[in-house]
Protein backbone atom coordinates (compact mmCIF):
# COMPACT_ATOMS: atom_id res chain seq x y z
CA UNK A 1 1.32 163.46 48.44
CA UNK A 2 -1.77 161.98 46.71
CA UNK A 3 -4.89 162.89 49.17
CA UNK A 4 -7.83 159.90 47.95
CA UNK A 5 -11.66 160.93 48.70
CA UNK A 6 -13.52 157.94 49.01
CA UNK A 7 -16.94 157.41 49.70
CA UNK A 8 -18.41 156.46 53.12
CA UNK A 9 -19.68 152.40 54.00
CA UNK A 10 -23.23 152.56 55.88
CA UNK A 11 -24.13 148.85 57.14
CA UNK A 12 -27.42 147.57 58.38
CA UNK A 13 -29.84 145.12 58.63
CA UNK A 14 -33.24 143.87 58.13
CA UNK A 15 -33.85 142.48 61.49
CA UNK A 16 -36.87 140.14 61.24
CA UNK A 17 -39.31 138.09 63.58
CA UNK A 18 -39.94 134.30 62.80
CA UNK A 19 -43.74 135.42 62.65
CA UNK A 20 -42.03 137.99 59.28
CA UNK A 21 -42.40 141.30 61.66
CA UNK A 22 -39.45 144.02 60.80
CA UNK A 23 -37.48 146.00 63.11
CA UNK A 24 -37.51 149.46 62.77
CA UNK A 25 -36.06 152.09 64.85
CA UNK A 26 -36.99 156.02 64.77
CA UNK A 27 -33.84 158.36 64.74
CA UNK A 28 -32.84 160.84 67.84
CA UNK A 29 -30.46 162.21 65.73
CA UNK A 30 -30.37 164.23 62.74
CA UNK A 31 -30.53 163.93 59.81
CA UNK A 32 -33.73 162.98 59.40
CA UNK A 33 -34.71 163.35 63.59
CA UNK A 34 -37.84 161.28 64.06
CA UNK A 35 -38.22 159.35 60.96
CA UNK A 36 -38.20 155.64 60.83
CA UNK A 37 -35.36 153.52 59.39
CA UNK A 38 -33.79 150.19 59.45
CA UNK A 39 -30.39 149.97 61.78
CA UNK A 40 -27.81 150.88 59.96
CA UNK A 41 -24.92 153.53 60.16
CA UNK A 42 -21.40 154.11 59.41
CA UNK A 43 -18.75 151.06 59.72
CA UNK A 44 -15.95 151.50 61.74
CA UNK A 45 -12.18 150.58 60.97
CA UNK A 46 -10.98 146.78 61.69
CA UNK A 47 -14.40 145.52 61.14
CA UNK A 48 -16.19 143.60 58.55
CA UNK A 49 -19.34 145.18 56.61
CA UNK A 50 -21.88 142.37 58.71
CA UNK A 51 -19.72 142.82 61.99
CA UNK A 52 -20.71 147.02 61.57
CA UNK A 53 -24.02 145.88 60.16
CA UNK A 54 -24.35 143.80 63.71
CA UNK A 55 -22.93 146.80 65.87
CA UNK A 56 -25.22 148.98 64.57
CA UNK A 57 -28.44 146.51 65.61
CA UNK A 58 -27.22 146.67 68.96
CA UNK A 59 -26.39 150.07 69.29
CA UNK A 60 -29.53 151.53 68.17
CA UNK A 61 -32.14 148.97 68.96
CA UNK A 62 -30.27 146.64 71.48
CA UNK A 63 -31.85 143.67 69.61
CA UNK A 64 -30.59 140.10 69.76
CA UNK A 65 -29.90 138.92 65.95
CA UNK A 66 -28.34 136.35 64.25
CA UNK A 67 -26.90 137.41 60.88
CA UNK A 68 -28.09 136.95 57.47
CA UNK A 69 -26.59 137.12 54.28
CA UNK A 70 -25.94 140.48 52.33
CA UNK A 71 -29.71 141.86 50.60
CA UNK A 72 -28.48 144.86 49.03
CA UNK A 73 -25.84 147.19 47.87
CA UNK A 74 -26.76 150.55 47.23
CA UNK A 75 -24.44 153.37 45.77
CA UNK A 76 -25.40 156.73 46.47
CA UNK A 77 -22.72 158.71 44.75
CA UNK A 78 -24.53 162.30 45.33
CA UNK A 79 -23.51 161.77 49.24
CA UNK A 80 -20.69 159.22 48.47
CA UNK A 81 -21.99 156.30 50.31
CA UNK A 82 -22.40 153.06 49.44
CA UNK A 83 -25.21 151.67 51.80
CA UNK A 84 -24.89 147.30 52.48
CA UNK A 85 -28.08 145.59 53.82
CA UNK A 86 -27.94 142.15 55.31
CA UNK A 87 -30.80 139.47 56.16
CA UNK A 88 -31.16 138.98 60.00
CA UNK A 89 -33.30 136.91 62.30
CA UNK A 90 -33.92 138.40 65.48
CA UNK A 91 -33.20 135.60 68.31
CA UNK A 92 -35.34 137.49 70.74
CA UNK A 93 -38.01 140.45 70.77
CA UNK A 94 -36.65 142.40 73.73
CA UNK A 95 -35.78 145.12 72.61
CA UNK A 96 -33.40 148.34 74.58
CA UNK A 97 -32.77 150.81 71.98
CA UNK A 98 -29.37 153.25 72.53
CA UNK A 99 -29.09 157.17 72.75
CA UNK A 100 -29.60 157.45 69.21
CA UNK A 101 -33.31 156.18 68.91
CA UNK A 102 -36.33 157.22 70.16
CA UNK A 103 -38.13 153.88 70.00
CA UNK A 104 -37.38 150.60 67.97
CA UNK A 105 -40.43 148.65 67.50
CA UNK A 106 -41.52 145.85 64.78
CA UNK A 107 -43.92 146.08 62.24
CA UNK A 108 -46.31 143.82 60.23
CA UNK A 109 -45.10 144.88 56.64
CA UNK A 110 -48.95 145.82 56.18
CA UNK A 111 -48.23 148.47 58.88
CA UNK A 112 -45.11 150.22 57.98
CA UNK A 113 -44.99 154.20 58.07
CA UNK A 114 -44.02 154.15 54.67
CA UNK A 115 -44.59 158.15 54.60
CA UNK A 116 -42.59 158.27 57.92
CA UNK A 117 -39.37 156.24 56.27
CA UNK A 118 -35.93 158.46 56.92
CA UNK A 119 -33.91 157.46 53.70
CA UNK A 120 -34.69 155.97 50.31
CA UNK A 121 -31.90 153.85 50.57
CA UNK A 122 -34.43 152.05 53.54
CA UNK A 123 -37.49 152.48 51.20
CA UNK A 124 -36.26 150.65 48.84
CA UNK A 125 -34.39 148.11 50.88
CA UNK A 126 -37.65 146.94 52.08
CA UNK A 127 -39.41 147.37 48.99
CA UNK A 128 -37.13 145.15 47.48
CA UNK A 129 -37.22 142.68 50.88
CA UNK A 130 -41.03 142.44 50.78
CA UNK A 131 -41.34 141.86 46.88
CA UNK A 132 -38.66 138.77 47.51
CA UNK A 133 -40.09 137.78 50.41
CA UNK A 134 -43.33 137.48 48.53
CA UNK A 135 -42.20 136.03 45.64
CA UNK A 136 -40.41 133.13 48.20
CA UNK A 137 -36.86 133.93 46.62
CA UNK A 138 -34.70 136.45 48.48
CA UNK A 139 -32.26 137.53 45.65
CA UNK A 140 -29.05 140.08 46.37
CA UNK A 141 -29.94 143.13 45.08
CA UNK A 142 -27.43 145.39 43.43
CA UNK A 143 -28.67 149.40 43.19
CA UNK A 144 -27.45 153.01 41.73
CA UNK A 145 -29.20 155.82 42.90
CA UNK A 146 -28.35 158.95 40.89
């Protein structure tokens, strides 16, 4: 019997306002209890990497989106993850975050706890989002972290 350790598929989102705020949520649950981060979390079997990306929104900020395309791909062999970021317009501000966050709320980019971010996975996420954003060409962005 061959017994196969593969890494672990977080999917998320970069939820975003028409006016260009982001979504963030701050976590309930460890690790990184209290910190800020974009929704994202572990897919589930039987669903696509956007469909868990899209669960996730809901579950932890209750937000209304409409999908994007993927933004980023980020292997994190150290904690065997690979970590998939998609594009998302939120259809509606109202916001009722789950169990697992403390408050979602949405920033100007100028006004994002950048000190306060949970994972560098996000950091860089919406480094990358922001740089594209300003540059007026949102490219797919492909990323090892050793």
């Amino acid at each position: 019997m061959v017994h196969y350790q593969n890494p672990l598929n977080v999917v998320g989102c970069i939820p975003v306002t028409d006016d260009g705020r982001i979504l963030l949520c701050k976590r309930n649950i460890e690790p990184r209890w209290g910190k800020w981060t974009l929704p994202a979390g572990f897919m589930e079997l039987d669903e696509t990497t956007s469909q868990g990306a899209a669960r996730e929104t809901d579950e932890e900020a209750g937000a209304d989106i409409e999908m994007g395309r993927l933004f980023s791909v980020i292997s994190v062999p150290r904690v065997a993850q690979v970590h998939l970021f998609y594009c998302a317009r939120l259809r509606s501000e109202t916001l009722n975050p789950g169990y697992e966050t403390i408050e979602a709320r949405l920033f100007q980019p100028a006004d994002i706890p950048w000190d306060e971010l949970a994972f560098r996975t996000v950091s860089i996420t919406l480094q990358r989002y922001l740089e594209d954003r300003a540059a007026g060409s949102i490219q797919v962005h492909n990323i090892d972290l050793t």
